[in-house]
Structure formats: C-alpha cells, structure tokens
PDB file of N, CA and C in Angstrom:
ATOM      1  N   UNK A   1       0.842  -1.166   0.000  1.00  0.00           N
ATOM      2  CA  UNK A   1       0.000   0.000   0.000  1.00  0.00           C
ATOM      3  C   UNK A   1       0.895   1.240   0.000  1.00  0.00           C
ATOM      4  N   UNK A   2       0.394   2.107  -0.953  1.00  0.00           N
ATOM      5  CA  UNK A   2       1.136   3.167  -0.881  1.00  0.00           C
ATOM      6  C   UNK A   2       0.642   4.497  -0.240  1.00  0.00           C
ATOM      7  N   UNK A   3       1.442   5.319   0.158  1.00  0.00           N
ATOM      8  CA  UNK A   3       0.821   6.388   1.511  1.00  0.00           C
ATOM      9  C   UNK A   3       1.736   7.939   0.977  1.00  0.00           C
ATOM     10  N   UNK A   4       1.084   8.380   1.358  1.00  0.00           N
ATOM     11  CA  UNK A   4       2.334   9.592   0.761  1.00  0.00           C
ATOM     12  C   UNK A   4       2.739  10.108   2.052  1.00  0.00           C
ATOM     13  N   UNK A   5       4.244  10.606   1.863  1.00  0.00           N
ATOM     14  CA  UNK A   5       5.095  10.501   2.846  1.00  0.00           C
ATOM     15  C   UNK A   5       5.497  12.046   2.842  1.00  0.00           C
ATOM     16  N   UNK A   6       5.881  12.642   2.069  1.00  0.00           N
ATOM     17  CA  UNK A   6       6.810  14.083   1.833  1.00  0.00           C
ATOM     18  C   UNK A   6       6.286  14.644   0.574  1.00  0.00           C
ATOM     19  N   UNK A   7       6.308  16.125   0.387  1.00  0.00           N
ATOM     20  CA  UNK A   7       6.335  16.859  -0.245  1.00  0.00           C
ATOM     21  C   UNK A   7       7.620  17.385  -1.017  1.00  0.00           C
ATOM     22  N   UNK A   8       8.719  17.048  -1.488  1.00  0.00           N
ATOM     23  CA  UNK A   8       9.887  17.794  -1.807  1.00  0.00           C
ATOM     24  C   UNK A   8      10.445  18.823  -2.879  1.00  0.00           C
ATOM     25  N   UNK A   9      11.583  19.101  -3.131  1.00  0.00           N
ATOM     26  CA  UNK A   9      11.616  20.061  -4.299  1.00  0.00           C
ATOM     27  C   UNK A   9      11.556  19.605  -5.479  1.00  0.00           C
ATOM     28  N   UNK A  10      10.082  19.520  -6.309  1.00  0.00           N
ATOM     29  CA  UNK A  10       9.808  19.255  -7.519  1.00  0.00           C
ATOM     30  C   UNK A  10       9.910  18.056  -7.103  1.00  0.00           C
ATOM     31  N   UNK A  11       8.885  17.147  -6.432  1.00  0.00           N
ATOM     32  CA  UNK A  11       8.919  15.534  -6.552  1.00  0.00           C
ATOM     33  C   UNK A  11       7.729  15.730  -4.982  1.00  0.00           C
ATOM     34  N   UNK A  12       7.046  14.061  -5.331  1.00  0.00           N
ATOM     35  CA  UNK A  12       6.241  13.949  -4.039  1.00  0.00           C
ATOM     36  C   UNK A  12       6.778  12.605  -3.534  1.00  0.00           C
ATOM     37  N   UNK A  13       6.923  12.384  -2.873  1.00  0.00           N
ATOM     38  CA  UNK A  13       7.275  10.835  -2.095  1.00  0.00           C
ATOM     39  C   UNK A  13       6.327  10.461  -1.589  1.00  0.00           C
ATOM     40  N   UNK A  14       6.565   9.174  -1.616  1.00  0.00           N
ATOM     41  CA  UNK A  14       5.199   7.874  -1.253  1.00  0.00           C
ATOM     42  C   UNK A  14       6.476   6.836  -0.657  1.00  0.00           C
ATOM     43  N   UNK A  15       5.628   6.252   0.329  1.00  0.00           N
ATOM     44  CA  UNK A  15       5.798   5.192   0.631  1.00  0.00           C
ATOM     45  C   UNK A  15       4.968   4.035   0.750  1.00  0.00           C
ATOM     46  N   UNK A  16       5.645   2.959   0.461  1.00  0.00           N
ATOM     47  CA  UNK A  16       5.408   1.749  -0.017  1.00  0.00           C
ATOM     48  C   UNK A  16       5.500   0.487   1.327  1.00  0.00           C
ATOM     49  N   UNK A  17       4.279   0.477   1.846  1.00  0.00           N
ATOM     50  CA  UNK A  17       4.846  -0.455   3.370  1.00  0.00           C
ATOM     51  C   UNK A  17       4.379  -1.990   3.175  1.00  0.00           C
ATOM     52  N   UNK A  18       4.894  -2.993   3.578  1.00  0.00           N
ATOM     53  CA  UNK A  18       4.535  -4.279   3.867  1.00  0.00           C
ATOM     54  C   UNK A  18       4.364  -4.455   5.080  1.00  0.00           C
ATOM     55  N   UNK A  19       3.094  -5.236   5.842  1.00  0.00           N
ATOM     56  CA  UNK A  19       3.132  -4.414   7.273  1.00  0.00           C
ATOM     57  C   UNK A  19       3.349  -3.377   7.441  1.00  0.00           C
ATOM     58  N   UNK A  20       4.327  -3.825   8.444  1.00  0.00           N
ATOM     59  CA  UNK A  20       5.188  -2.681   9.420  1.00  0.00           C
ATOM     60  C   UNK A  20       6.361  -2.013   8.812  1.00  0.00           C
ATOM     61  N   UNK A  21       6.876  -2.564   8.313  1.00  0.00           N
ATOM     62  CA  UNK A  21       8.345  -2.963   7.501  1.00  0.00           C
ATOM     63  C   UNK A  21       7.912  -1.556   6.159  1.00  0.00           C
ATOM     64  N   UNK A  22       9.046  -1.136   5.830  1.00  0.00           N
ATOM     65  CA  UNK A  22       9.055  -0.279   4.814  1.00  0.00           C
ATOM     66  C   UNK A  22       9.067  -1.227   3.552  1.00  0.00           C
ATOM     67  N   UNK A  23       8.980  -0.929   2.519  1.00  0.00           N
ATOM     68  CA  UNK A  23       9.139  -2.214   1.212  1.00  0.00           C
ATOM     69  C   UNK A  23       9.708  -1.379   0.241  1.00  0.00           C
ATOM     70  N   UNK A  24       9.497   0.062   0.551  1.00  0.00           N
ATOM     71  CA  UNK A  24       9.823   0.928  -1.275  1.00  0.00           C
ATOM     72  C   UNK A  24       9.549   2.444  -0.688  1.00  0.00           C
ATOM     73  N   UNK A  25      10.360   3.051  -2.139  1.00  0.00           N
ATOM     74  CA  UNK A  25       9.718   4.229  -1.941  1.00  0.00           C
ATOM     75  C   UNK A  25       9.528   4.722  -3.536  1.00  0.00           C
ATOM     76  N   UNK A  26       8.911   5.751  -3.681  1.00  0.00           N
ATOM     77  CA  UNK A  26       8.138   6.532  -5.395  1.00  0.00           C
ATOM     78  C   UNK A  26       8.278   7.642  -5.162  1.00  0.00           C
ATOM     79  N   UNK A  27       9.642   7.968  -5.893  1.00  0.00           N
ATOM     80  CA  UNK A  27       9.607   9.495  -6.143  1.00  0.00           C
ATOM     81  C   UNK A  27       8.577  10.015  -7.684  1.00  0.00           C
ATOM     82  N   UNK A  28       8.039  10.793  -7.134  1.00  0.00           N
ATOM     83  CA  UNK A  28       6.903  11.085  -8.852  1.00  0.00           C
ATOM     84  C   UNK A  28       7.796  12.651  -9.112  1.00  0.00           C
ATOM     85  N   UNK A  29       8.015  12.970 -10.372  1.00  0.00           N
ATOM     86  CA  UNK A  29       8.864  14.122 -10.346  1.00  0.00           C
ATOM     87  C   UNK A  29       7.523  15.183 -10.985  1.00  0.00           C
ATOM     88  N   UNK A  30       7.491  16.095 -10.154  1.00  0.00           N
ATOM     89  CA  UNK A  30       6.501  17.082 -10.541  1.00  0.00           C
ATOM     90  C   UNK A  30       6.070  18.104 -11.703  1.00  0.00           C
ATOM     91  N   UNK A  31       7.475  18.001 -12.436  1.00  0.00           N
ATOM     92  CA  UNK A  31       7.252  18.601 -13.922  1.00  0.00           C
ATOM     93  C   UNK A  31       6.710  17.552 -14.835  1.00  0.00           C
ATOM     94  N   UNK A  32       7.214  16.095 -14.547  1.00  0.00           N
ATOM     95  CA  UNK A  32       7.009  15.422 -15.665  1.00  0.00           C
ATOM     96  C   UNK A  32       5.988  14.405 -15.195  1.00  0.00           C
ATOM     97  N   UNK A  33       5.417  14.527 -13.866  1.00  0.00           N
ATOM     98  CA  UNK A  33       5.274  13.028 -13.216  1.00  0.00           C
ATOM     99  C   UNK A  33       5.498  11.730 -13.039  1.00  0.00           C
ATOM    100  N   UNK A  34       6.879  11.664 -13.591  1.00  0.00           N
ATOM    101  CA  UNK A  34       7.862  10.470 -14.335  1.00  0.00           C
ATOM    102  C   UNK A  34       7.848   9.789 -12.759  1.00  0.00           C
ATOM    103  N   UNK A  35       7.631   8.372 -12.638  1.00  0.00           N
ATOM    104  CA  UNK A  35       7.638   7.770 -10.998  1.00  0.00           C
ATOM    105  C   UNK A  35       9.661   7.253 -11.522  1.00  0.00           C
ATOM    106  N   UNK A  36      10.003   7.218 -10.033  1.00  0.00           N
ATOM    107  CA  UNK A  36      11.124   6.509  -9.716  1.00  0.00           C
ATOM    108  C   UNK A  36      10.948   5.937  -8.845  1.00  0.00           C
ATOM    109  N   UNK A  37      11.021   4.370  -8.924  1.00  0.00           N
ATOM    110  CA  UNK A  37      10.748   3.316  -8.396  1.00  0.00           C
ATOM    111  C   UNK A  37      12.142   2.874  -6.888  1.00  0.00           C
ATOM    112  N   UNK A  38      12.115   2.880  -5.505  1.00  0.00           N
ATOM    113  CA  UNK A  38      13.128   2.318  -4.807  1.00  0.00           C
ATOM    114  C   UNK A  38      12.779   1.154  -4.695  1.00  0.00           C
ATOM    115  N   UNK A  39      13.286  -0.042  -4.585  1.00  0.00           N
ATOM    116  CA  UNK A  39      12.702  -1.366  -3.597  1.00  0.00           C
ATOM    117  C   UNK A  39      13.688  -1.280  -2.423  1.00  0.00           C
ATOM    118  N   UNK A  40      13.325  -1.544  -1.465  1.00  0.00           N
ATOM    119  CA  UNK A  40      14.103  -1.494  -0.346  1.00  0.00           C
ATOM    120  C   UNK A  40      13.757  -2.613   0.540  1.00  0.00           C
ATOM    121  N   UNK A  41      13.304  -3.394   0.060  1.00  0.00           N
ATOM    122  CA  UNK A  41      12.732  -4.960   1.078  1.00  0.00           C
ATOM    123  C   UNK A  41      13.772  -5.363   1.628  1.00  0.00           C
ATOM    124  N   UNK A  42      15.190  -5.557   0.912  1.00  0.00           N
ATOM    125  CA  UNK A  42      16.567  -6.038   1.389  1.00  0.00           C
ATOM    126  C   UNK A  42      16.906  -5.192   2.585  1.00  0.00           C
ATOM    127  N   UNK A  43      16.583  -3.889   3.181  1.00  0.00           N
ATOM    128  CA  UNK A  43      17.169  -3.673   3.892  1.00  0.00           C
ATOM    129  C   UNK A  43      16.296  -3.295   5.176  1.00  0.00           C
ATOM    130  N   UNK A  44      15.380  -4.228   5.321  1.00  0.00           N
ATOM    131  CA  UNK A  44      14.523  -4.709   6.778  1.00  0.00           C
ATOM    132  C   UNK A  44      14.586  -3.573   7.470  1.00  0.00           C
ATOM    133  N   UNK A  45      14.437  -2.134   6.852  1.00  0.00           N
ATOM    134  CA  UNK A  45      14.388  -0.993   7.622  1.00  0.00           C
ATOM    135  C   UNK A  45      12.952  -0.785   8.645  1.00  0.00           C
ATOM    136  N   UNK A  46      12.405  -1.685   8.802  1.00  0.00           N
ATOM    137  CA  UNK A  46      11.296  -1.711   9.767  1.00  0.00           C
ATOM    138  C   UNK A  46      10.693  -0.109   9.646  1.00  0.00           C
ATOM    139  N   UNK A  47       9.823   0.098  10.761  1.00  0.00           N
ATOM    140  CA  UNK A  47       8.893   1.246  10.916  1.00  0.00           C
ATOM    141  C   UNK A  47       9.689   2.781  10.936  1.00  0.00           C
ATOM    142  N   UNK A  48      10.638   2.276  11.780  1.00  0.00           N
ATOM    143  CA  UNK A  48      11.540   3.470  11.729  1.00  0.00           C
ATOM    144  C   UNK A  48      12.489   3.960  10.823  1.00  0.00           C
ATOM    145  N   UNK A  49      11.825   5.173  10.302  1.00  0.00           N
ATOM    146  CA  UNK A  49      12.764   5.511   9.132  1.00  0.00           C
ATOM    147  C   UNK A  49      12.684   7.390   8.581  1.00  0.00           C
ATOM    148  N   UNK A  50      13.404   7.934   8.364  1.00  0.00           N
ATOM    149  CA  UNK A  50      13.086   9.346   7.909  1.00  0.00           C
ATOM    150  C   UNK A  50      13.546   9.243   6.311  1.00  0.00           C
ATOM    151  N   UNK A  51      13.102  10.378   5.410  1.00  0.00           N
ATOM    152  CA  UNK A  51      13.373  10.323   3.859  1.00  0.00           C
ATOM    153  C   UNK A  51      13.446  11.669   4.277  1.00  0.00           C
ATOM    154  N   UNK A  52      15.032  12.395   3.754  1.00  0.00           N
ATOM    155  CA  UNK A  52      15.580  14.281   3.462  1.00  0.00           C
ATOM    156  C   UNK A  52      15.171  13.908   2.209  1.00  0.00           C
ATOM    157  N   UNK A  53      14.333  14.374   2.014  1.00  0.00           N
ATOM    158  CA  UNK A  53      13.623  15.032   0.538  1.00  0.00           C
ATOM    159  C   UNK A  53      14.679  16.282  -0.313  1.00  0.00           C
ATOM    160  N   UNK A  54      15.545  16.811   0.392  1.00  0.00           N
ATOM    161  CA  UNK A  54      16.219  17.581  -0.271  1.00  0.00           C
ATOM    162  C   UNK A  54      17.314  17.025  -0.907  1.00  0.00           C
ATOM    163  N   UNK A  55      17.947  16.162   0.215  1.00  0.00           N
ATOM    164  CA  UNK A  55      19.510  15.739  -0.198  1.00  0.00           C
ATOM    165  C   UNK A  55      19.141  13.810  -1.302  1.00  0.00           C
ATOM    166  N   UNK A  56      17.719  13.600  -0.515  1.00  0.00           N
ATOM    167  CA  UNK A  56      17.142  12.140  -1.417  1.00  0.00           C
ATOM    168  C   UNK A  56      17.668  11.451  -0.118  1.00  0.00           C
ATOM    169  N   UNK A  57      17.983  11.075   0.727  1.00  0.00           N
ATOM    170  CA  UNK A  57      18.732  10.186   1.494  1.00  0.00           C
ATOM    171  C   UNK A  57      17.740   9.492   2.412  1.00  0.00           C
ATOM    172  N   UNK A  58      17.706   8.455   2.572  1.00  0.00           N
ATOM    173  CA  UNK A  58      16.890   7.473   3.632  1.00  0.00           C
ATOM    174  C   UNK A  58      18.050   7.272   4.532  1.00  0.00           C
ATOM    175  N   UNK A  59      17.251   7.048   6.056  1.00  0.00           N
ATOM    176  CA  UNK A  59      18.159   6.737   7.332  1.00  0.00           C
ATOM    177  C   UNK A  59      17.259   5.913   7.911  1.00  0.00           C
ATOM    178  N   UNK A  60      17.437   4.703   8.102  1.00  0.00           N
ATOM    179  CA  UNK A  60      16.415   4.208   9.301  1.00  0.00           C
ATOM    180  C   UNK A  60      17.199   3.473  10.408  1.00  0.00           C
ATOM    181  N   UNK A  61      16.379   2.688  11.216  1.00  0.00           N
ATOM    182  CA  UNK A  61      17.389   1.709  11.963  1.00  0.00           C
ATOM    183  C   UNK A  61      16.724   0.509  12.074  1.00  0.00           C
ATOM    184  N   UNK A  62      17.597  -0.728  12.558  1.00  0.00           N
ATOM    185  CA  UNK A  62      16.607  -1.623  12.884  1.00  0.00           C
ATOM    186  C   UNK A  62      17.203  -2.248  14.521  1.00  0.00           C
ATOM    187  N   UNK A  63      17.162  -1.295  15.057  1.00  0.00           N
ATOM    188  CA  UNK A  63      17.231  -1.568  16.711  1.00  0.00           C
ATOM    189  C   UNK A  63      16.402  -2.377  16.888  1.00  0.00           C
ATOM    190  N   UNK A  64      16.441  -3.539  17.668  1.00  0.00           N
ATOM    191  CA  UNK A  64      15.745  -4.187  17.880  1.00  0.00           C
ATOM    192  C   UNK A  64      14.704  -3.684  18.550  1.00  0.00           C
ATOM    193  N   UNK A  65      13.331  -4.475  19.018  1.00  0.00           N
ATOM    194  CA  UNK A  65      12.520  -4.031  20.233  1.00  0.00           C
ATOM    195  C   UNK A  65      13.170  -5.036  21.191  1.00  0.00           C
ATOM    196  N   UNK A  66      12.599  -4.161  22.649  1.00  0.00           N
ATOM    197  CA  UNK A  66      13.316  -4.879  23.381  1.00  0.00           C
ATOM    198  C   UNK A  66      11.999  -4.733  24.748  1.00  0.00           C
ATOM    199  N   UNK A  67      11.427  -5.914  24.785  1.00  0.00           N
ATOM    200  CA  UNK A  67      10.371  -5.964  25.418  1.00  0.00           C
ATOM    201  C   UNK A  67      10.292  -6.528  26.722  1.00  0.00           C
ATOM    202  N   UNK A  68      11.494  -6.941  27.421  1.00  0.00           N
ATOM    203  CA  UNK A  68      11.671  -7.416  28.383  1.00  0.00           C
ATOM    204  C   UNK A  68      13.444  -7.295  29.164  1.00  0.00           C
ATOM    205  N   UNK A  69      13.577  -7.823  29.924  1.00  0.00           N
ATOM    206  CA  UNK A  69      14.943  -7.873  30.584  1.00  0.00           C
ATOM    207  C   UNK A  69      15.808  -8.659  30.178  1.00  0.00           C
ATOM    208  N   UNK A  70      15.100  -9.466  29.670  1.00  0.00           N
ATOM    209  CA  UNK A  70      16.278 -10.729  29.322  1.00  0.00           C
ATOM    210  C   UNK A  70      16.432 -10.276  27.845  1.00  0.00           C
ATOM    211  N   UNK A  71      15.790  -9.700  26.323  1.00  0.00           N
ATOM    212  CA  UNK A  71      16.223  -9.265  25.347  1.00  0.00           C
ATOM    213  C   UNK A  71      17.412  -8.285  25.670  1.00  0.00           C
ATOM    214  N   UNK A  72      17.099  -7.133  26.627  1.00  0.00           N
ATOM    215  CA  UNK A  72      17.918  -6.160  26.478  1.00  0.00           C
ATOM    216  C   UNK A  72      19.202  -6.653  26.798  1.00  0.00           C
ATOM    217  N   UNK A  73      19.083  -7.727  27.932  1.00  0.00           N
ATOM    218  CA  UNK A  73      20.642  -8.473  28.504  1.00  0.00           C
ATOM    219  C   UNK A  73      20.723  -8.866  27.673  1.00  0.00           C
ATOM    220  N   UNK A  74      20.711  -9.635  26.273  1.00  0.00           N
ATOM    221  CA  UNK A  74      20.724 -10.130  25.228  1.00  0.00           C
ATOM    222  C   UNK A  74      21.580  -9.647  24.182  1.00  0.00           C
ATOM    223  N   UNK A  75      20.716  -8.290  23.723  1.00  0.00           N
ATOM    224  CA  UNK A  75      21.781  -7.257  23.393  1.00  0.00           C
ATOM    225  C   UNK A  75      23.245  -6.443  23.779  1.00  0.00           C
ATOM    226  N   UNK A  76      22.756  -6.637  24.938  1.00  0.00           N
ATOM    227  CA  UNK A  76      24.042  -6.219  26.108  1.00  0.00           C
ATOM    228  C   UNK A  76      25.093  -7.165  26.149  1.00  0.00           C
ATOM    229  N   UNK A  77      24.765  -8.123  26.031  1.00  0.00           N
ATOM    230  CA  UNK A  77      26.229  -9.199  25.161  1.00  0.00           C
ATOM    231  C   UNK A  77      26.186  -9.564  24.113  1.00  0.00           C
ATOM    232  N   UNK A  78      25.455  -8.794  23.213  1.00  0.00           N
ATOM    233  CA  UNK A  78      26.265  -8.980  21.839  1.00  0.00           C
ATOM    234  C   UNK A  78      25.720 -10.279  21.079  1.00  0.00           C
ATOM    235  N   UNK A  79      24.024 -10.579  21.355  1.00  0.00           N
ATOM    236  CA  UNK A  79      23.861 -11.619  20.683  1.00  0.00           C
ATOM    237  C   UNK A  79      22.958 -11.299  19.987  1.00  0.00           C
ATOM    238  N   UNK A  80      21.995  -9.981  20.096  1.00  0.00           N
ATOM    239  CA  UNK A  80      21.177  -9.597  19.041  1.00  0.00           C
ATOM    240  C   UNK A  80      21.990  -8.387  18.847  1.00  0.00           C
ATOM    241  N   UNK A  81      22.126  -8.157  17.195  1.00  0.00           N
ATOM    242  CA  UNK A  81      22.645  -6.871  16.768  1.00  0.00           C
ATOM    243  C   UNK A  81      21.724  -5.554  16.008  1.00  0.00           C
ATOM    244  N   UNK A  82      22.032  -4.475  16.067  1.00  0.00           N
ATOM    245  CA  UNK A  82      21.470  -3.348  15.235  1.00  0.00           C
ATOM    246  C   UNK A  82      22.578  -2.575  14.329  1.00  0.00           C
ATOM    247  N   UNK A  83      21.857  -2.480  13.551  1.00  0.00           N
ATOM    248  CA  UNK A  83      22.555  -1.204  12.754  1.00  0.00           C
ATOM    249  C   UNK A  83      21.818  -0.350  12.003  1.00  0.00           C
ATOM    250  N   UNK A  84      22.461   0.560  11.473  1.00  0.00           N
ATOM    251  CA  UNK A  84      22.010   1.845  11.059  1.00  0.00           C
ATOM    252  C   UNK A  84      22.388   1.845   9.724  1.00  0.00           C
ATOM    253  N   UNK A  85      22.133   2.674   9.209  1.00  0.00           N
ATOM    254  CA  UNK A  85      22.343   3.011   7.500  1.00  0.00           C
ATOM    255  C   UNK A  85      21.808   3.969   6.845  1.00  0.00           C
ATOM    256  N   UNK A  86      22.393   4.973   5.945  1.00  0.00           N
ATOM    257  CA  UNK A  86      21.640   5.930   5.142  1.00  0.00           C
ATOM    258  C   UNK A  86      22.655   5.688   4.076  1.00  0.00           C
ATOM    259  N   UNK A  87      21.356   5.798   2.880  1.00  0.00           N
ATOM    260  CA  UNK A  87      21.718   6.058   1.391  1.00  0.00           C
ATOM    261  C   UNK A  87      22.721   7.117   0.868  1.00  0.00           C
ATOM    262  N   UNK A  88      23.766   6.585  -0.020  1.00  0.00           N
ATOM    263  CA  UNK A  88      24.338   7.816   0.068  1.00  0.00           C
ATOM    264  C   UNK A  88      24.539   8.225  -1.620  1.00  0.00           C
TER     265      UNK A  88
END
C-alpha cells in the first residue's frame, strides 16, 4: 500500500509499506510526473525511518525491540545486533 510521505523540491514521495516494515519508496517528479521506483525490502528498515527530501537520502534503523529484561541483557552481550544506514 502506498501512503504519501513528503512533499519535496519538484517531486512527491510515497511510501510503499509491507506491514510494518518499509518495502519501497516513489519518487513522482513534478514537472514530468515520471515515478522513480526504490525497492528497499533487502534492507529490513522496519517502521523506523526518515526520507531528506532535499539531499534524497533514507536513514532508518533496525534496533531491535526490546520488550523485556532478558532481550535487552541479550543485546548487552552482543547476541542480538542493530545497525544503522543511510543512502548515500
């Protein structure tokens, strides 16, 4: 399903969610309405995520959730990992 996300310079962004999980994004360019297609399924950027509409760059994370004491001790030695990433 697609949702619109941002307004930017000369382009509208949409996002593209599966669930929770991000799946894509559609830049439509506003002179021409030409779509540019992202897939982003490979990078399990979950719910959390921002799009700079100016510079084009996605940042999300996929910190885990951490719903109890024993996940977070979990993380705390290094057996569930997170990382971060933006497009560059």
């Amino acid at each position: 399903m697609f949702d619109l996300l941002a307004w930017g310079p000369g382009a509208l962004w949409l996002s593209n969610t599966f669930g929770p999980s991000l799946a894509g994004l559609v830049r439509i360019d506003s002179a021409t309405f030409a779509p540019t297609k992202f897939d982003l399924l490979q990078l399990h950027a979950g719910s959390e995520f921002a799009v700079d509409v100016v510079s084009e760059r996605l940042v999300y994370s996929d910190y885990p959730a951490l719903f109890d004491a024993d996940s977070l001790q979990a993380y705390e030695r290094g057996e569930r990992r997170s990382d971060s990433w933006s497009s560059t």
